[in-house]
N, C-alpha and C. Protein backbone atom coordinates (compact mmCIF):
# COMPACT_ATOMS: atom_id res chain seq x y z
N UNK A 1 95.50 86.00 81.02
CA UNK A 1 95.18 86.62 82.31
C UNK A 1 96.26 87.65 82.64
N UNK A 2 95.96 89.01 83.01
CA UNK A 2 96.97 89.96 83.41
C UNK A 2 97.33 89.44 84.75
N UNK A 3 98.31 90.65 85.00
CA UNK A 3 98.92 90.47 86.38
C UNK A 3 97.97 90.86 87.02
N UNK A 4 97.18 92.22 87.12
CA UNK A 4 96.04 92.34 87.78
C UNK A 4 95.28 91.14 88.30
N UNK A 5 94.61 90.48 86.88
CA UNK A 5 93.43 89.19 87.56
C UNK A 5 94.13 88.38 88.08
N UNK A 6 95.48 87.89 88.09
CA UNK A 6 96.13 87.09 88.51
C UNK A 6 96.07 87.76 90.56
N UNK A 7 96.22 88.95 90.41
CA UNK A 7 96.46 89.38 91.81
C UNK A 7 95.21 89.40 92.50
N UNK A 8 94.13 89.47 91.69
CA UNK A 8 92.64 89.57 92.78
C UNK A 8 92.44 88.22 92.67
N UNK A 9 92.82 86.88 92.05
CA UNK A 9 92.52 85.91 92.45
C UNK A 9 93.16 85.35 93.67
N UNK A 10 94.62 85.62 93.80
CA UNK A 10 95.90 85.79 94.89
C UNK A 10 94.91 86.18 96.02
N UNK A 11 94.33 87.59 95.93
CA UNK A 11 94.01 88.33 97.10
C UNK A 11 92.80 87.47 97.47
N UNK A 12 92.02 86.92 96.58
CA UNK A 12 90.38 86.71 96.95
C UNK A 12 91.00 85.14 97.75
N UNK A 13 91.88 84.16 97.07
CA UNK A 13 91.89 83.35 97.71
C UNK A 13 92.56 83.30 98.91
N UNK A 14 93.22 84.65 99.66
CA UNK A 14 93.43 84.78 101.01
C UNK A 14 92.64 85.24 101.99
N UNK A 15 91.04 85.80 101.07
CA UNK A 15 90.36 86.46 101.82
C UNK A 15 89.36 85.15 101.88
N UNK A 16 89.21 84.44 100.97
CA UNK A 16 88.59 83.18 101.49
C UNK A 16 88.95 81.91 102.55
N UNK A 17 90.61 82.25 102.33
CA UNK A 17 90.93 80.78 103.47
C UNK A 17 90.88 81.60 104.77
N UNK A 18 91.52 83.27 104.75
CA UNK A 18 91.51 83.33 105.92
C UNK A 18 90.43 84.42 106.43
N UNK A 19 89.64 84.18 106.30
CA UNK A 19 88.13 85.18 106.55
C UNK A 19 87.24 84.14 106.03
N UNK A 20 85.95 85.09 106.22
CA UNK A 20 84.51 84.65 105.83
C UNK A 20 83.66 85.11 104.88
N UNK A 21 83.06 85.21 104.24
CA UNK A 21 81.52 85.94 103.36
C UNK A 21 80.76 85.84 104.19
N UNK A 22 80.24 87.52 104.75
CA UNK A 22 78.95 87.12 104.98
C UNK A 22 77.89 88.08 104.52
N UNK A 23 77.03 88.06 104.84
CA UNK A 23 75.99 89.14 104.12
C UNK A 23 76.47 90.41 104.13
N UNK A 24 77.09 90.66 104.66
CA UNK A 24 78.09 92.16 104.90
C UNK A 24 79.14 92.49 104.55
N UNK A 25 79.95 91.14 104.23
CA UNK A 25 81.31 91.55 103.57
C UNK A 25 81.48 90.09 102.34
N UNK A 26 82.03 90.75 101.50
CA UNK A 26 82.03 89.70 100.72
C UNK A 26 82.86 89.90 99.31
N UNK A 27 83.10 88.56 98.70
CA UNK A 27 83.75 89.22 97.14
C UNK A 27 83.64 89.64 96.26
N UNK A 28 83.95 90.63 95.62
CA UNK A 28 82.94 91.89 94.79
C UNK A 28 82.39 91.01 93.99
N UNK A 29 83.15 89.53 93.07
CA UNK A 29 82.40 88.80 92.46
C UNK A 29 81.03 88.11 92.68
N UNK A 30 80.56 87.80 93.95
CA UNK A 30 79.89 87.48 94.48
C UNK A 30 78.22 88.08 95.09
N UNK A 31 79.10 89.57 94.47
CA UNK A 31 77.75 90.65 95.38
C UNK A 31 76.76 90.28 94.23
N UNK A 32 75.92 90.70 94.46
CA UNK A 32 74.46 90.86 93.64
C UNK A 32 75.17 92.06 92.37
N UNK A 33 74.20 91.72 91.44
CA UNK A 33 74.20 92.65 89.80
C UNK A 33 74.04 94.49 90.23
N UNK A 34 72.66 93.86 90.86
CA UNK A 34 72.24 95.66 91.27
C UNK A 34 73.61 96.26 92.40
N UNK A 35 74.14 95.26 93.23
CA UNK A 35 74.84 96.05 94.61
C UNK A 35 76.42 96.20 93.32
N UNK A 36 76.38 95.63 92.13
CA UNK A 36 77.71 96.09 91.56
C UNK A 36 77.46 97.45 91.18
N UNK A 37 76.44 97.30 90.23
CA UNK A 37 76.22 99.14 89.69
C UNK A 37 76.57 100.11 90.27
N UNK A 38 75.36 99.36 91.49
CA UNK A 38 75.71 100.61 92.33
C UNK A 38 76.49 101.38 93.03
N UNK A 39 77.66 99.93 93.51
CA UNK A 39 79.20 100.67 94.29
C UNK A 39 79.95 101.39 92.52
N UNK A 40 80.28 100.61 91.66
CA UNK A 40 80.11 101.14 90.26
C UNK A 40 80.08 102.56 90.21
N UNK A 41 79.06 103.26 89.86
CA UNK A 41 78.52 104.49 89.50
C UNK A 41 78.93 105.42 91.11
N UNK A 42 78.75 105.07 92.34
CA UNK A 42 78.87 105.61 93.80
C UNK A 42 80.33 105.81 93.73
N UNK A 43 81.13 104.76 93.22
CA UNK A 43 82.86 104.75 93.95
C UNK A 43 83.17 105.64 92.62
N UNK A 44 82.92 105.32 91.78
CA UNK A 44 83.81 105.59 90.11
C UNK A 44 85.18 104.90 90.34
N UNK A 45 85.13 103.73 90.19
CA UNK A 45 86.33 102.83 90.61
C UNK A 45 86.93 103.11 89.18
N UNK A 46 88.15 103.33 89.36
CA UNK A 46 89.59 103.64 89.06
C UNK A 46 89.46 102.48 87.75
N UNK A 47 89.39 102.73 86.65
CA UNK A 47 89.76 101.60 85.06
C UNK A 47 90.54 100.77 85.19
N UNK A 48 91.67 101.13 86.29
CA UNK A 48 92.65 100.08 85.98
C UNK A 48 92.63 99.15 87.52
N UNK A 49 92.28 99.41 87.78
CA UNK A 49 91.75 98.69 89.86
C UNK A 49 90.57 97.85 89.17
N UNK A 50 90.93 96.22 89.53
CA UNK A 50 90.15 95.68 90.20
C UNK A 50 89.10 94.93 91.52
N UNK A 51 88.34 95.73 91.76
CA UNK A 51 88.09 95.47 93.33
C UNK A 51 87.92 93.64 93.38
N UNK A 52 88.08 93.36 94.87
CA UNK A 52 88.19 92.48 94.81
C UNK A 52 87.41 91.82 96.36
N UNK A 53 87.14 93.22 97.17
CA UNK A 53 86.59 92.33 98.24
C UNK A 53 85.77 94.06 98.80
N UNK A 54 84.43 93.68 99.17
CA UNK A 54 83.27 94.70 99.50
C UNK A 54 83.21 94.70 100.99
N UNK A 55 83.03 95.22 101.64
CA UNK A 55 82.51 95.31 102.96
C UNK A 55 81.73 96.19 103.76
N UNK A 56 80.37 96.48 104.27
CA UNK A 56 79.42 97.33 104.37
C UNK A 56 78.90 97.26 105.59
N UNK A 57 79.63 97.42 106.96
CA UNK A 57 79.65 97.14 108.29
C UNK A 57 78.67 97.45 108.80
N UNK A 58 78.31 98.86 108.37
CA UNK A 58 76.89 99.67 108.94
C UNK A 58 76.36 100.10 107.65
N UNK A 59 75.33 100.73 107.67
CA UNK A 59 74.41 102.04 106.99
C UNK A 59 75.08 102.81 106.69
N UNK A 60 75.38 102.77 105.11
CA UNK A 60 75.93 104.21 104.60
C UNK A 60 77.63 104.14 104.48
N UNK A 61 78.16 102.86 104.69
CA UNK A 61 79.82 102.93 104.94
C UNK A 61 79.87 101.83 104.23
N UNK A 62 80.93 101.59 102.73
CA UNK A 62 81.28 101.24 102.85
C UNK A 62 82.89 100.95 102.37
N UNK A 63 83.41 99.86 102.46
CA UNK A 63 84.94 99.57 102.39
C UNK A 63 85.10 98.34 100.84
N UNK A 64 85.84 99.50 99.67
CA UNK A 64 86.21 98.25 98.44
C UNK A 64 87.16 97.68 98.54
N UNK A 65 88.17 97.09 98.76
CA UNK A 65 89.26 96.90 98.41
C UNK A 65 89.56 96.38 97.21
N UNK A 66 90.49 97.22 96.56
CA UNK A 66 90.99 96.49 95.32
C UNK A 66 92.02 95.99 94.75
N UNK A 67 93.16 95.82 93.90
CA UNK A 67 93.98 95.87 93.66
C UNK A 67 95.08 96.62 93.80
N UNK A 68 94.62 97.81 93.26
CA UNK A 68 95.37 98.90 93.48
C UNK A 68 95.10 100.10 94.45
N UNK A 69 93.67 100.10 94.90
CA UNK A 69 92.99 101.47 96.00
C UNK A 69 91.94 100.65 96.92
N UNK A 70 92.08 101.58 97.66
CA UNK A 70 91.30 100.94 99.07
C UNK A 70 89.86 102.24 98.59
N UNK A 71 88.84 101.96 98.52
CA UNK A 71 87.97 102.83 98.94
C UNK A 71 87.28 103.06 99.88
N UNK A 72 86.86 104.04 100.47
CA UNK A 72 85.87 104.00 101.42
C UNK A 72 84.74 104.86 101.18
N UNK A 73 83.67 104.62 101.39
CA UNK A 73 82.67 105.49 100.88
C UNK A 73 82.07 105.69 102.22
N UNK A 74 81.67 106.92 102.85
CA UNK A 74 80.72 106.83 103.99
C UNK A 74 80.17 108.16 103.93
N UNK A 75 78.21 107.65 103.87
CA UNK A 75 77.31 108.84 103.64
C UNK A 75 77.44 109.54 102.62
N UNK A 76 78.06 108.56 101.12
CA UNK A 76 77.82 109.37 100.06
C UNK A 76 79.25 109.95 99.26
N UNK A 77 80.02 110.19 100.84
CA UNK A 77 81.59 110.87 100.62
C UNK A 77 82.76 109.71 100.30
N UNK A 78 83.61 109.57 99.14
CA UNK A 78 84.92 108.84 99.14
C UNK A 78 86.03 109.17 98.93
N UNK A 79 86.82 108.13 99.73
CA UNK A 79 88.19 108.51 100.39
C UNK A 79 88.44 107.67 99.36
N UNK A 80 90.06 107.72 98.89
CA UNK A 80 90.34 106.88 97.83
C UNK A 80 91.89 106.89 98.63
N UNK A 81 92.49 105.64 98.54
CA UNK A 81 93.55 105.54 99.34
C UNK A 81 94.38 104.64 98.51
N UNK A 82 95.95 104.87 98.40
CA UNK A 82 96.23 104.07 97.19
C UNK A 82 97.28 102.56 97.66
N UNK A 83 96.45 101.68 97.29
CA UNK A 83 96.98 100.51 97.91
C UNK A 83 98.68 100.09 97.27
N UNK A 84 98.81 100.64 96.38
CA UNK A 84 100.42 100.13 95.93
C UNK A 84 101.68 101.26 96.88
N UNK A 85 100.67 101.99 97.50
CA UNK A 85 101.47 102.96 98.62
C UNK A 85 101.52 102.47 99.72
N UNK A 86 100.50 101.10 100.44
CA UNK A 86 99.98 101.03 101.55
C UNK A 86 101.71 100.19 102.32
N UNK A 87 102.08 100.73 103.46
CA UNK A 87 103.32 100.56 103.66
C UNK A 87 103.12 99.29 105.13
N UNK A 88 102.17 99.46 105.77
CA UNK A 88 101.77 98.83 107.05
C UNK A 88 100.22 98.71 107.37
N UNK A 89 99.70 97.86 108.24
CA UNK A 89 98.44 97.73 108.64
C UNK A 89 98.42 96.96 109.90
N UNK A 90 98.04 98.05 111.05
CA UNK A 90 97.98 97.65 111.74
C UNK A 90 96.36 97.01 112.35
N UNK A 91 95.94 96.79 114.05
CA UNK A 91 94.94 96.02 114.19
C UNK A 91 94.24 97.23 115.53
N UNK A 92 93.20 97.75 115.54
CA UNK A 92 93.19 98.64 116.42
C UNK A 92 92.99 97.96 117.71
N UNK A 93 94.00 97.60 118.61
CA UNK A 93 93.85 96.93 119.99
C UNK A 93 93.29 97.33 121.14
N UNK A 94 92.78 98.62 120.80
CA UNK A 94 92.14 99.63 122.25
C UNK A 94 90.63 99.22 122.06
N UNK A 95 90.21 98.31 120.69
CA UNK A 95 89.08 97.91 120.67
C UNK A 95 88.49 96.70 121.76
N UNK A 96 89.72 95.79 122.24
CA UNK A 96 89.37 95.05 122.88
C UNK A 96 88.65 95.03 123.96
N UNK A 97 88.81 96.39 124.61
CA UNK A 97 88.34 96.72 126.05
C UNK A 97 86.91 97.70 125.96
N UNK A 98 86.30 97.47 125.07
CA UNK A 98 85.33 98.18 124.55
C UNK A 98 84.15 97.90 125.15
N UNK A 99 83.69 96.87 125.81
CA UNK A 99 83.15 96.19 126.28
C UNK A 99 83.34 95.82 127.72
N UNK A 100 82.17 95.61 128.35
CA UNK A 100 82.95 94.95 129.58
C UNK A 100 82.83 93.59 129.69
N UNK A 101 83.18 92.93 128.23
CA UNK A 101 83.77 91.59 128.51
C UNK A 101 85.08 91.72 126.96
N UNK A 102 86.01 91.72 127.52
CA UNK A 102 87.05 92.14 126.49
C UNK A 102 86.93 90.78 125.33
N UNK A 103 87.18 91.41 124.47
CA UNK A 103 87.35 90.42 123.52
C UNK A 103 87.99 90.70 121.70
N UNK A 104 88.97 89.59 120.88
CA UNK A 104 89.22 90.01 120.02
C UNK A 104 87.78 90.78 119.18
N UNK A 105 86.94 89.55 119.45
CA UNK A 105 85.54 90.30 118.28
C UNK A 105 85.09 91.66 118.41
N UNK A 106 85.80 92.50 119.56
CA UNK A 106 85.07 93.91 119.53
C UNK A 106 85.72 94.45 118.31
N UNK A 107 87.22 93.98 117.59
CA UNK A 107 87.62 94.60 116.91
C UNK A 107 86.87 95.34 115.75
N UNK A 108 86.97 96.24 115.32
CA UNK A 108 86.68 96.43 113.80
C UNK A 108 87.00 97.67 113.05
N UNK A 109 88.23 97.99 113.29
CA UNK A 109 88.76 98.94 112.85
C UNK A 109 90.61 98.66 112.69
N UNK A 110 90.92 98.85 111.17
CA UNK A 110 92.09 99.06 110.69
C UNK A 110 92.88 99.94 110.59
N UNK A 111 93.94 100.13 110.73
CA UNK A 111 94.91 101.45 111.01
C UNK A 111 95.68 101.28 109.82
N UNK A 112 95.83 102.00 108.79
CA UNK A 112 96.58 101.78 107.17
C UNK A 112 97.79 102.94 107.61
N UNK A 113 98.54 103.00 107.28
CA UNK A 113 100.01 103.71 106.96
C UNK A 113 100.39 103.61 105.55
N UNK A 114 100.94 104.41 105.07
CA UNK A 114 101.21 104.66 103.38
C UNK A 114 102.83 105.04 103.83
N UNK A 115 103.24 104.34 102.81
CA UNK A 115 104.73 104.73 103.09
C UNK A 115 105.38 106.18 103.05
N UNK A 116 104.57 107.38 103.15
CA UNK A 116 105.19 108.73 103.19
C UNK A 116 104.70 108.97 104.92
N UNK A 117 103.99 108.01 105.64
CA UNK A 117 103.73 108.23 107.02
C UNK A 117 101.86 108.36 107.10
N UNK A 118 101.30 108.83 106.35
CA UNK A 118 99.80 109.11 106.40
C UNK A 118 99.32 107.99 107.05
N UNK A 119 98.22 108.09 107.88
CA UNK A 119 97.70 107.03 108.40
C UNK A 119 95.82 107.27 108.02
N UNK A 120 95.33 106.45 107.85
CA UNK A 120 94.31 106.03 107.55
C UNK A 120 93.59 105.19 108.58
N UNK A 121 92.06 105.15 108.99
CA UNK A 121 91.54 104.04 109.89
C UNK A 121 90.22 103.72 108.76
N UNK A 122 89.80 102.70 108.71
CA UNK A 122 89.11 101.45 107.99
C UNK A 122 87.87 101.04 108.84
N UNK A 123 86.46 100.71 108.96
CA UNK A 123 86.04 99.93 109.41
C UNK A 123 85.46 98.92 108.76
N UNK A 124 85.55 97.82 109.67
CA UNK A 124 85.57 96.15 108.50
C UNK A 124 84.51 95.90 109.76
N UNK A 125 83.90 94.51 108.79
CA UNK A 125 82.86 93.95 109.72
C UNK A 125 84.00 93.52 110.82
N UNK A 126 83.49 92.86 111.77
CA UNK A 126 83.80 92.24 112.60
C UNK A 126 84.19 90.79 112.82
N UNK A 127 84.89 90.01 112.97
CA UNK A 127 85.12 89.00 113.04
C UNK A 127 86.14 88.09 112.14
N UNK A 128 85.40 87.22 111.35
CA UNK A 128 86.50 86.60 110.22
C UNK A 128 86.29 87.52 109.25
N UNK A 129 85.65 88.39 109.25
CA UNK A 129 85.73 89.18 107.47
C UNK A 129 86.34 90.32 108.16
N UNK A 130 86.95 90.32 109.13
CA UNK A 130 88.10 91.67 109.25
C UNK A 130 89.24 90.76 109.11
N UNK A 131 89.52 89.51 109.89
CA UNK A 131 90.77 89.01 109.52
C UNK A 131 90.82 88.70 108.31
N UNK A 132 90.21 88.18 107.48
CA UNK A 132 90.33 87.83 105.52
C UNK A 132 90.85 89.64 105.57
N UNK A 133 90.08 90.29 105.72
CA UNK A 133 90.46 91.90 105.15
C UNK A 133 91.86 92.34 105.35
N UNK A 134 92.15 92.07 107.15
CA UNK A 134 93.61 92.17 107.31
C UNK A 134 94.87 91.31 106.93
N UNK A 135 94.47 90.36 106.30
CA UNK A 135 95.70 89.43 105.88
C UNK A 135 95.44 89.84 104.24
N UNK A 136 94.61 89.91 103.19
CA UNK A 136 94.98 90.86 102.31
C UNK A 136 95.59 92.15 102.08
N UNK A 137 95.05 93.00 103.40
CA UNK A 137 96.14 94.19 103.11
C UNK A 137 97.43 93.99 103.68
N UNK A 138 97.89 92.88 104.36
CA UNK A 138 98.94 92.74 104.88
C UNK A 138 99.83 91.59 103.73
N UNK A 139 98.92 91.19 102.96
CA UNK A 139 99.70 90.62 101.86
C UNK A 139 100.05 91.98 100.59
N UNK A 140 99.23 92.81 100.30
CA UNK A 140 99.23 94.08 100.17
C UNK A 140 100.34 94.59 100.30
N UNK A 141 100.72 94.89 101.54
CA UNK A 141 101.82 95.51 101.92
C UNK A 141 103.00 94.30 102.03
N UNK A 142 103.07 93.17 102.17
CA UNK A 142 104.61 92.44 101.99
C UNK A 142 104.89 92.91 100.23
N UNK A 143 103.60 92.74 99.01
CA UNK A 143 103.85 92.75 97.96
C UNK A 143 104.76 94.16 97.65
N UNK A 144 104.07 95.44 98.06
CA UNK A 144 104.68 96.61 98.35
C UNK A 144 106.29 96.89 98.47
N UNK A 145 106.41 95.94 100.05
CA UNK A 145 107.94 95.86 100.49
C UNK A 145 108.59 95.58 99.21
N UNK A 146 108.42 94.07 98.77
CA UNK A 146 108.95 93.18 97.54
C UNK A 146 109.52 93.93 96.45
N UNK A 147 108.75 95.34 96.27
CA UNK A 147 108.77 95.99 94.99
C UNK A 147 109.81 96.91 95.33
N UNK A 148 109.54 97.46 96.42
CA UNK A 148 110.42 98.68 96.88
C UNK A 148 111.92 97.87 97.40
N UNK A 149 112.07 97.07 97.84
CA UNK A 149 113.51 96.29 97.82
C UNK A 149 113.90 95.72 96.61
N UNK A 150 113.28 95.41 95.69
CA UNK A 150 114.11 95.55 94.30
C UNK A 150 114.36 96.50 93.71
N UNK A 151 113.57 97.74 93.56
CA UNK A 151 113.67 98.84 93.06
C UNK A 151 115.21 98.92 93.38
N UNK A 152 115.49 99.27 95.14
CA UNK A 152 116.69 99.68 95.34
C UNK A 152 117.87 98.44 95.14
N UNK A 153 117.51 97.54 94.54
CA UNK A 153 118.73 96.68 94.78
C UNK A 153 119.74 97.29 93.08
């Protein structure tokens, strides 16, 4: 087993204890044959990235995460964002009041930072499959730190 599969099993089993599967978000292992092809051939995922968790909030959007790149595909167009850069992730909190009954579940949008400052926003389903999403990229980014404080030691 590489370090890679070793790391999407790492990642998948944080996106399982701390999130959900649901028909909308889920583990790339898990999607259907046809919904692989097709993110497949749509993303042109990177040879050496293994994705590891899908998420398809609305029509036409969606979010891979992988090992090494975050994708986003929406209406056809992808953003490719590189997860061994990803420096912070924050939780968008102005979502709460979105509603006029505030609540964490309005959330569903991620705020990514790359360690040269770039910021990025994400939309994840809602609920436990944004928190599984955000405690992977936030394991993501401690792994990140880890690397970049040995580098300099």
């Amino acid at each position: 087993m590489t370090s890679d599969e070793k790391l999407k099993d790492v990642l998948g089993a944080i996106f399982k204890r701390k999130g959900k599967e649901t028909s909308n978000t889920r583990l790339y292992d898990n999607l259907p044959d046809a919904t692989k092809r097709n993110l497949t051939v749509t993303a042109a995922v990177n040879g050496d990235d293994l994705p590891v968790i899908v998420s398809n909030p609305r029509e036409d959007y969606w979010v891979i995460v992988g090992t090494k790149y975050i994708m986003l595909i929406d209406r056809g167009h992808s953003t490719l964002i590189d997860g061994t850069k990803l420096a912070s992730v924050d939780v968008n909190f102005d979502e709460i009041f979105t509603s006029h009954k505030p609540s964490k579940a309005n959330i569903k949008h991620l705020w990514l930072k790359d360690n040269s400052g770039v910021k990025s926003a994400i939309e994840v389903e809602q609920g436990a499959p944004l928190i599984g999403v955000l405690n992977v990229l936030m394991h993501i980014t401690m792994l990140n730190q880890n690397r970049t404080s040995r580098a300099h030691c």
